[in-house]
N, C-alpha and C. Protein backbone atom coordinates (compact mmCIF):
# COMPACT_ATOMS: atom_id res chain seq x y z
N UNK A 1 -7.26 -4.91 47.44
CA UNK A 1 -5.90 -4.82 46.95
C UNK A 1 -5.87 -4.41 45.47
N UNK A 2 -6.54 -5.12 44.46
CA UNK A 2 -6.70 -4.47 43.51
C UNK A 2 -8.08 -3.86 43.13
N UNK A 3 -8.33 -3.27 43.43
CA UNK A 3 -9.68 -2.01 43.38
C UNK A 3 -9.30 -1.18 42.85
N UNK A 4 -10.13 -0.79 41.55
CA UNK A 4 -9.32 0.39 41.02
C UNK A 4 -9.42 1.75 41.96
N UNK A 5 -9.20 2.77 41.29
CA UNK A 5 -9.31 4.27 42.08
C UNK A 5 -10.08 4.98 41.02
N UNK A 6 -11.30 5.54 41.55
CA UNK A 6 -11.96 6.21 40.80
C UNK A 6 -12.16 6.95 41.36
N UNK A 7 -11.60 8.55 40.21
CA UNK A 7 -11.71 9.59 40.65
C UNK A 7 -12.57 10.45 41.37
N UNK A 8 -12.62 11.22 42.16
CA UNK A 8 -14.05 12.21 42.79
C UNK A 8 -13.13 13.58 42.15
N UNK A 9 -14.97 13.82 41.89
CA UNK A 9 -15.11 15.13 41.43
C UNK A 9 -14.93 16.48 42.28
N UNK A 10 -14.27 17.24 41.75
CA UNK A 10 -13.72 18.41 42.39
C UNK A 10 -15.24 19.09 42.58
N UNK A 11 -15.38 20.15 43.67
CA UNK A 11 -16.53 21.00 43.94
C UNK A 11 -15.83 21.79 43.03
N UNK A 12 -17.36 22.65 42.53
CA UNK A 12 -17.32 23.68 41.83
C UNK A 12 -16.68 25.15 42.26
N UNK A 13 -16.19 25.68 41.71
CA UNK A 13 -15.23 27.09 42.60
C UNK A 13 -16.35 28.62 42.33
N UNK A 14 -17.36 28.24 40.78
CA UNK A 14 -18.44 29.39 41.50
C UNK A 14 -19.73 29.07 40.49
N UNK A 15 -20.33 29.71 40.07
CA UNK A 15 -21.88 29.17 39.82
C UNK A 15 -21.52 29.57 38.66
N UNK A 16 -22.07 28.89 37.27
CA UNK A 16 -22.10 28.88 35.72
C UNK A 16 -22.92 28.69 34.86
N UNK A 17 -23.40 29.80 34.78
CA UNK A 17 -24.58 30.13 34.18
C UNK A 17 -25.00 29.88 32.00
N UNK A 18 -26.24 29.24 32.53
CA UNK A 18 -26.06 28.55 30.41
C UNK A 18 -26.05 29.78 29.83
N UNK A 19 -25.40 30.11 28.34
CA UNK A 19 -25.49 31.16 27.77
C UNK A 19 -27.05 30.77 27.30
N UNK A 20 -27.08 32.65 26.95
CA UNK A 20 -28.52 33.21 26.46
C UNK A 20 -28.51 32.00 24.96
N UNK A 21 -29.88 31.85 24.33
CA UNK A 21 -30.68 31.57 23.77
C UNK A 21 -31.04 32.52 22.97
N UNK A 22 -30.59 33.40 22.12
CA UNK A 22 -32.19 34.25 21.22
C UNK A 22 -32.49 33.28 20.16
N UNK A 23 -33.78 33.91 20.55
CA UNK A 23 -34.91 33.00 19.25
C UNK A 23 -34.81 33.73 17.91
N UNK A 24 -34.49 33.00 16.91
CA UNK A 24 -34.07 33.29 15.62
C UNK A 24 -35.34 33.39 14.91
N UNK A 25 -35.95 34.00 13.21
CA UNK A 25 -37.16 34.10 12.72
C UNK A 25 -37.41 33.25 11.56
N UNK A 26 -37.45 32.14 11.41
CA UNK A 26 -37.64 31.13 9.90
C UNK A 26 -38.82 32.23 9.08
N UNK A 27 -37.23 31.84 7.96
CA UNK A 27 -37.86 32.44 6.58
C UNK A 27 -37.68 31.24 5.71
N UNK A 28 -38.62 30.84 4.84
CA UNK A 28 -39.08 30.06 4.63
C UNK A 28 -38.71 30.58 2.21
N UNK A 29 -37.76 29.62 1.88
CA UNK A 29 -37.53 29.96 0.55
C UNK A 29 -38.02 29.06 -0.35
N UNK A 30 -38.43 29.63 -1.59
CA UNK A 30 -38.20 28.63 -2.45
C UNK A 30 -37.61 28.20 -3.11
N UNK A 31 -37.89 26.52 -3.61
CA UNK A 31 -36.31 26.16 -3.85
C UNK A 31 -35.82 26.29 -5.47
N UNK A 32 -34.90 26.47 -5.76
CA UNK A 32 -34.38 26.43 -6.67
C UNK A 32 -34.54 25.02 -7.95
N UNK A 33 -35.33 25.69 -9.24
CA UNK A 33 -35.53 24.76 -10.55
C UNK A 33 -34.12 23.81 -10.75
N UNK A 34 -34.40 21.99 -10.26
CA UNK A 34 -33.16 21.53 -10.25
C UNK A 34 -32.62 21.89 -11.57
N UNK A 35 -31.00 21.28 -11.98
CA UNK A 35 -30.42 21.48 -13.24
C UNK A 35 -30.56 20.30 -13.66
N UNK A 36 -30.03 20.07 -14.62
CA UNK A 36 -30.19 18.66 -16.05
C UNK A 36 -29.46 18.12 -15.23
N UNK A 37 -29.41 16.77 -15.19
CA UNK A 37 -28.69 15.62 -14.82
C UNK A 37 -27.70 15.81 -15.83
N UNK A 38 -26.24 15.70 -15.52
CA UNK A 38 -25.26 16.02 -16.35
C UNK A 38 -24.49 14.63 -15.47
N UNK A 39 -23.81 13.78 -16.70
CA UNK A 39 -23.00 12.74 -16.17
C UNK A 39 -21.95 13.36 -15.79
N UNK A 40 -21.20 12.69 -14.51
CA UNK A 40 -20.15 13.10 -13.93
C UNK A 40 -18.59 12.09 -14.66
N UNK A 41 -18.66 11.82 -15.19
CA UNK A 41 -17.50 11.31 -16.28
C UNK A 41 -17.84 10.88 -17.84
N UNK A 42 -17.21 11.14 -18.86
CA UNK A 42 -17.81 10.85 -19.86
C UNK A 42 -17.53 9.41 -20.40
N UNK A 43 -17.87 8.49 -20.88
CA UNK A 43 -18.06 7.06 -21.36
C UNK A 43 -16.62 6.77 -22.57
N UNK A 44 -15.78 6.20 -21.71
CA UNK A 44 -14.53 5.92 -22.74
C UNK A 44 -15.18 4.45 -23.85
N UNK A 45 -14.94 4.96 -24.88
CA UNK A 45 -15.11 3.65 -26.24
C UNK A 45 -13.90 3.37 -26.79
N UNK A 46 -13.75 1.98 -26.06
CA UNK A 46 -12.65 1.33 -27.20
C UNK A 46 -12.63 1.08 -28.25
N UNK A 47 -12.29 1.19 -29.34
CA UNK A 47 -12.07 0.98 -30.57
C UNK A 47 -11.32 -0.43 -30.28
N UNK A 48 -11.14 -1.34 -31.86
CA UNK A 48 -11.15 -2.58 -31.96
C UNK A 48 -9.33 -2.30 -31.99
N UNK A 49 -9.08 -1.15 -32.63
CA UNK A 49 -7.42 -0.89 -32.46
C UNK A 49 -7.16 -0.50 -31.20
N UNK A 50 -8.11 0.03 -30.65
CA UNK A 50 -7.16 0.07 -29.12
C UNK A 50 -6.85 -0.90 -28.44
N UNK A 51 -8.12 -1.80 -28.46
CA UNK A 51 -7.94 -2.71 -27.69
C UNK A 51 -6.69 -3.57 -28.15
N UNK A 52 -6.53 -4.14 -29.65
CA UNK A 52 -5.27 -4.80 -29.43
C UNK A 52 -3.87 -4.21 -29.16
N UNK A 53 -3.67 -2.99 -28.89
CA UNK A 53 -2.80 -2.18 -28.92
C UNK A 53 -2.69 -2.20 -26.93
N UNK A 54 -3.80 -2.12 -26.80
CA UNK A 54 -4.01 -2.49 -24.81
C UNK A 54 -3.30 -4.08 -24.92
N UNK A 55 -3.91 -4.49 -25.57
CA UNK A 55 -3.36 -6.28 -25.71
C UNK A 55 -1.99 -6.78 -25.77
N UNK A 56 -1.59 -6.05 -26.66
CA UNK A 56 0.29 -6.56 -27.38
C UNK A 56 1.10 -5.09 -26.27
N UNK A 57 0.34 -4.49 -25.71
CA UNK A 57 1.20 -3.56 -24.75
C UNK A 57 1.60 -4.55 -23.12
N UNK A 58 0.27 -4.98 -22.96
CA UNK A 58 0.38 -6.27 -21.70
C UNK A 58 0.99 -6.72 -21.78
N UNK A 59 1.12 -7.69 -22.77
CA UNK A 59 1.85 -8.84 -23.46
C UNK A 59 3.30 -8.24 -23.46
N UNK A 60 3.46 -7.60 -24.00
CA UNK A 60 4.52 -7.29 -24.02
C UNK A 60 5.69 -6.66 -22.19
N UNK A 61 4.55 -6.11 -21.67
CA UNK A 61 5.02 -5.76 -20.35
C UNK A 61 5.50 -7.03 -19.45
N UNK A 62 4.30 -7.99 -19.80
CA UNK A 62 4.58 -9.44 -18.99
C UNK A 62 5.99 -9.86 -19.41
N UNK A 63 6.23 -10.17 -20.86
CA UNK A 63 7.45 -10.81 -21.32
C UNK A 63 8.40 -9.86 -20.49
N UNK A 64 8.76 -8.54 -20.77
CA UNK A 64 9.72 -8.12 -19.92
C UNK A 64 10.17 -8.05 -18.87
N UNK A 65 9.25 -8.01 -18.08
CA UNK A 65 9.12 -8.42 -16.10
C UNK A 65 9.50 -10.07 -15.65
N UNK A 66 8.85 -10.82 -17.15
CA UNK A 66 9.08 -12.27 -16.98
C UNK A 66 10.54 -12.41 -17.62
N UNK A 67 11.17 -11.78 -18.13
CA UNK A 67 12.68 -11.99 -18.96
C UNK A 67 13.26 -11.31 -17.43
N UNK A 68 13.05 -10.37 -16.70
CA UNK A 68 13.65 -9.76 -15.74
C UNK A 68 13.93 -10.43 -14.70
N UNK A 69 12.64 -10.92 -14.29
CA UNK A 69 12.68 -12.27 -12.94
C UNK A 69 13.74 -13.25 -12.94
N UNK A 70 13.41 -13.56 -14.78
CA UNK A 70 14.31 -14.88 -14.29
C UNK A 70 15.82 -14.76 -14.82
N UNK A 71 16.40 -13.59 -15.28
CA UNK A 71 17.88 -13.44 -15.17
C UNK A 71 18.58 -13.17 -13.85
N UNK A 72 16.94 -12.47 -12.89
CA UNK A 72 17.74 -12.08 -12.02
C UNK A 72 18.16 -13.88 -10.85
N UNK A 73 16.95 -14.65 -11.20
CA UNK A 73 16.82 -15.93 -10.61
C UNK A 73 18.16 -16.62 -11.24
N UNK A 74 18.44 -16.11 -12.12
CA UNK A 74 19.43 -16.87 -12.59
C UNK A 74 21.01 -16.62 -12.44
N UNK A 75 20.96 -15.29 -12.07
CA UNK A 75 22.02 -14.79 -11.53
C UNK A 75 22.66 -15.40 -10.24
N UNK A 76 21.26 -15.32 -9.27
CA UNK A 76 21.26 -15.61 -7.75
C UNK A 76 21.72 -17.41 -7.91
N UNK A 77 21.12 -17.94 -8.86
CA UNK A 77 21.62 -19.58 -8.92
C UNK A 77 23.24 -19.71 -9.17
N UNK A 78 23.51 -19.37 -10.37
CA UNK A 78 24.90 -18.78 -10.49
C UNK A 78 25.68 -18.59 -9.68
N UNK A 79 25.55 -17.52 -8.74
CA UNK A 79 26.31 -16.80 -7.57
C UNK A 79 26.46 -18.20 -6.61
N UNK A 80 25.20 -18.34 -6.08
CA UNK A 80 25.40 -19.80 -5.17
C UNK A 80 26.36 -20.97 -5.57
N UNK A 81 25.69 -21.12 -7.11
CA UNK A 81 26.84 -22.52 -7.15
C UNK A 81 28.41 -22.36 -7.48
N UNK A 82 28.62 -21.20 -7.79
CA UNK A 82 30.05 -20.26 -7.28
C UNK A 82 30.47 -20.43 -5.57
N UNK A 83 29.73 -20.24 -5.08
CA UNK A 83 29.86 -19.83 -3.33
C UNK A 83 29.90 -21.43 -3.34
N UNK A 84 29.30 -22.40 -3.59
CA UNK A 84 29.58 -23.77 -3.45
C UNK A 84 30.70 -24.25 -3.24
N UNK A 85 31.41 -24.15 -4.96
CA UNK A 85 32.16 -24.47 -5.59
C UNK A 85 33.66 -24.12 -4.61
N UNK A 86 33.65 -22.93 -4.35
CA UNK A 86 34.50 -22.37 -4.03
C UNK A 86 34.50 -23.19 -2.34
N UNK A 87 33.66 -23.15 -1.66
CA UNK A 87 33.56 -23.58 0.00
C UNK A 87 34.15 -25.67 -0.22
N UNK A 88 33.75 -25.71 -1.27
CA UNK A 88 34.46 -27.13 -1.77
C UNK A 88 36.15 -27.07 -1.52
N UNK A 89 36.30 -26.41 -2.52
CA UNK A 89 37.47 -26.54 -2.63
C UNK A 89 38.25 -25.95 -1.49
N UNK A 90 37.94 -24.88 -0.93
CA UNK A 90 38.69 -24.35 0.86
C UNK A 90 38.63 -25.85 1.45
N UNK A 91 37.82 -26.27 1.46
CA UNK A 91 37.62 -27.27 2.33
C UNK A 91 38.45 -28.53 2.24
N UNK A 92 38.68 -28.76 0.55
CA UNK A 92 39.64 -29.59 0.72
C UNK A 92 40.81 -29.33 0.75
N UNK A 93 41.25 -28.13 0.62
CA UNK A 93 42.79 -27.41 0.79
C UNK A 93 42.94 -27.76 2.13
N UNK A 94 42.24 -27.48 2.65
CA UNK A 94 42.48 -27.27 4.51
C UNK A 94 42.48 -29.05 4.61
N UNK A 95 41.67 -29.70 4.64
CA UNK A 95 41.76 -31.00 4.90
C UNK A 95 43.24 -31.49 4.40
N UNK A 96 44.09 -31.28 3.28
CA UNK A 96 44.71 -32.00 2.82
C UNK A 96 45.86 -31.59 3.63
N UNK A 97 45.93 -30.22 3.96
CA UNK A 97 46.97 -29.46 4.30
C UNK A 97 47.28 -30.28 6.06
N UNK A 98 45.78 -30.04 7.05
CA UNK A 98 45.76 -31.40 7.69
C UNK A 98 46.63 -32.31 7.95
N UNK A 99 46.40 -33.56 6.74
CA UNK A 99 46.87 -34.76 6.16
C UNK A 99 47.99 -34.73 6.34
N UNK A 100 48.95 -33.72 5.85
CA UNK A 100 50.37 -33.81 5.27
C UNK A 100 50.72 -33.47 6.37
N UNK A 101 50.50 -32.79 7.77
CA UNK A 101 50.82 -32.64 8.81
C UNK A 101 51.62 -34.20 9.22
């Protein structure tokens, strides 16, 4: 019932013959005087000014990403305790309105 099905192979429809072979003649070279070892990038040197200039550039990138985060965190807190505030007070409009029924 579950047995797979494995295919059979079709007969061949006519005879197929390997292509020719010619035999090729090794020539035999010599090799080429390697070249100088030449470095493949040249060696960056920091200077004592770059580096603090790499330093107070970080520093400085962090503070801004970190001033960014948290206005935007502070926005989103904001907004919520707005959306609070406000679902408060619907809530007691409607309740009171209710009441006076």
């Amino acid at each position: 019932m579950l047995r797979p099905k494995i295919p059979t192979m079709p007969t061949p429809t006519g005879i197929v013959t390997p292509p020719l072979v010619e035999p090729t003649t090794v020539v035999q070279h010599t090799p080429a005087p390697a070249a100088p070892a030449v470095p493949a990038r040249p060696t960056v040197q920091i200077t004592p000014g770059a580096l603090v200039a790499l330093v107070g550039g970080g520093t400085a990138v962090v503070l801004v990403v970190g001033a960014v985060l948290v206005s935007m965190l502070l926005a989103v807190a904001i907004t919520a305790a707005s959306v609070a505030v406000c679902a408060v007070v619907l809530r007691s409009l409607l309740a009171s309105e209710t009441k006076r029924r």
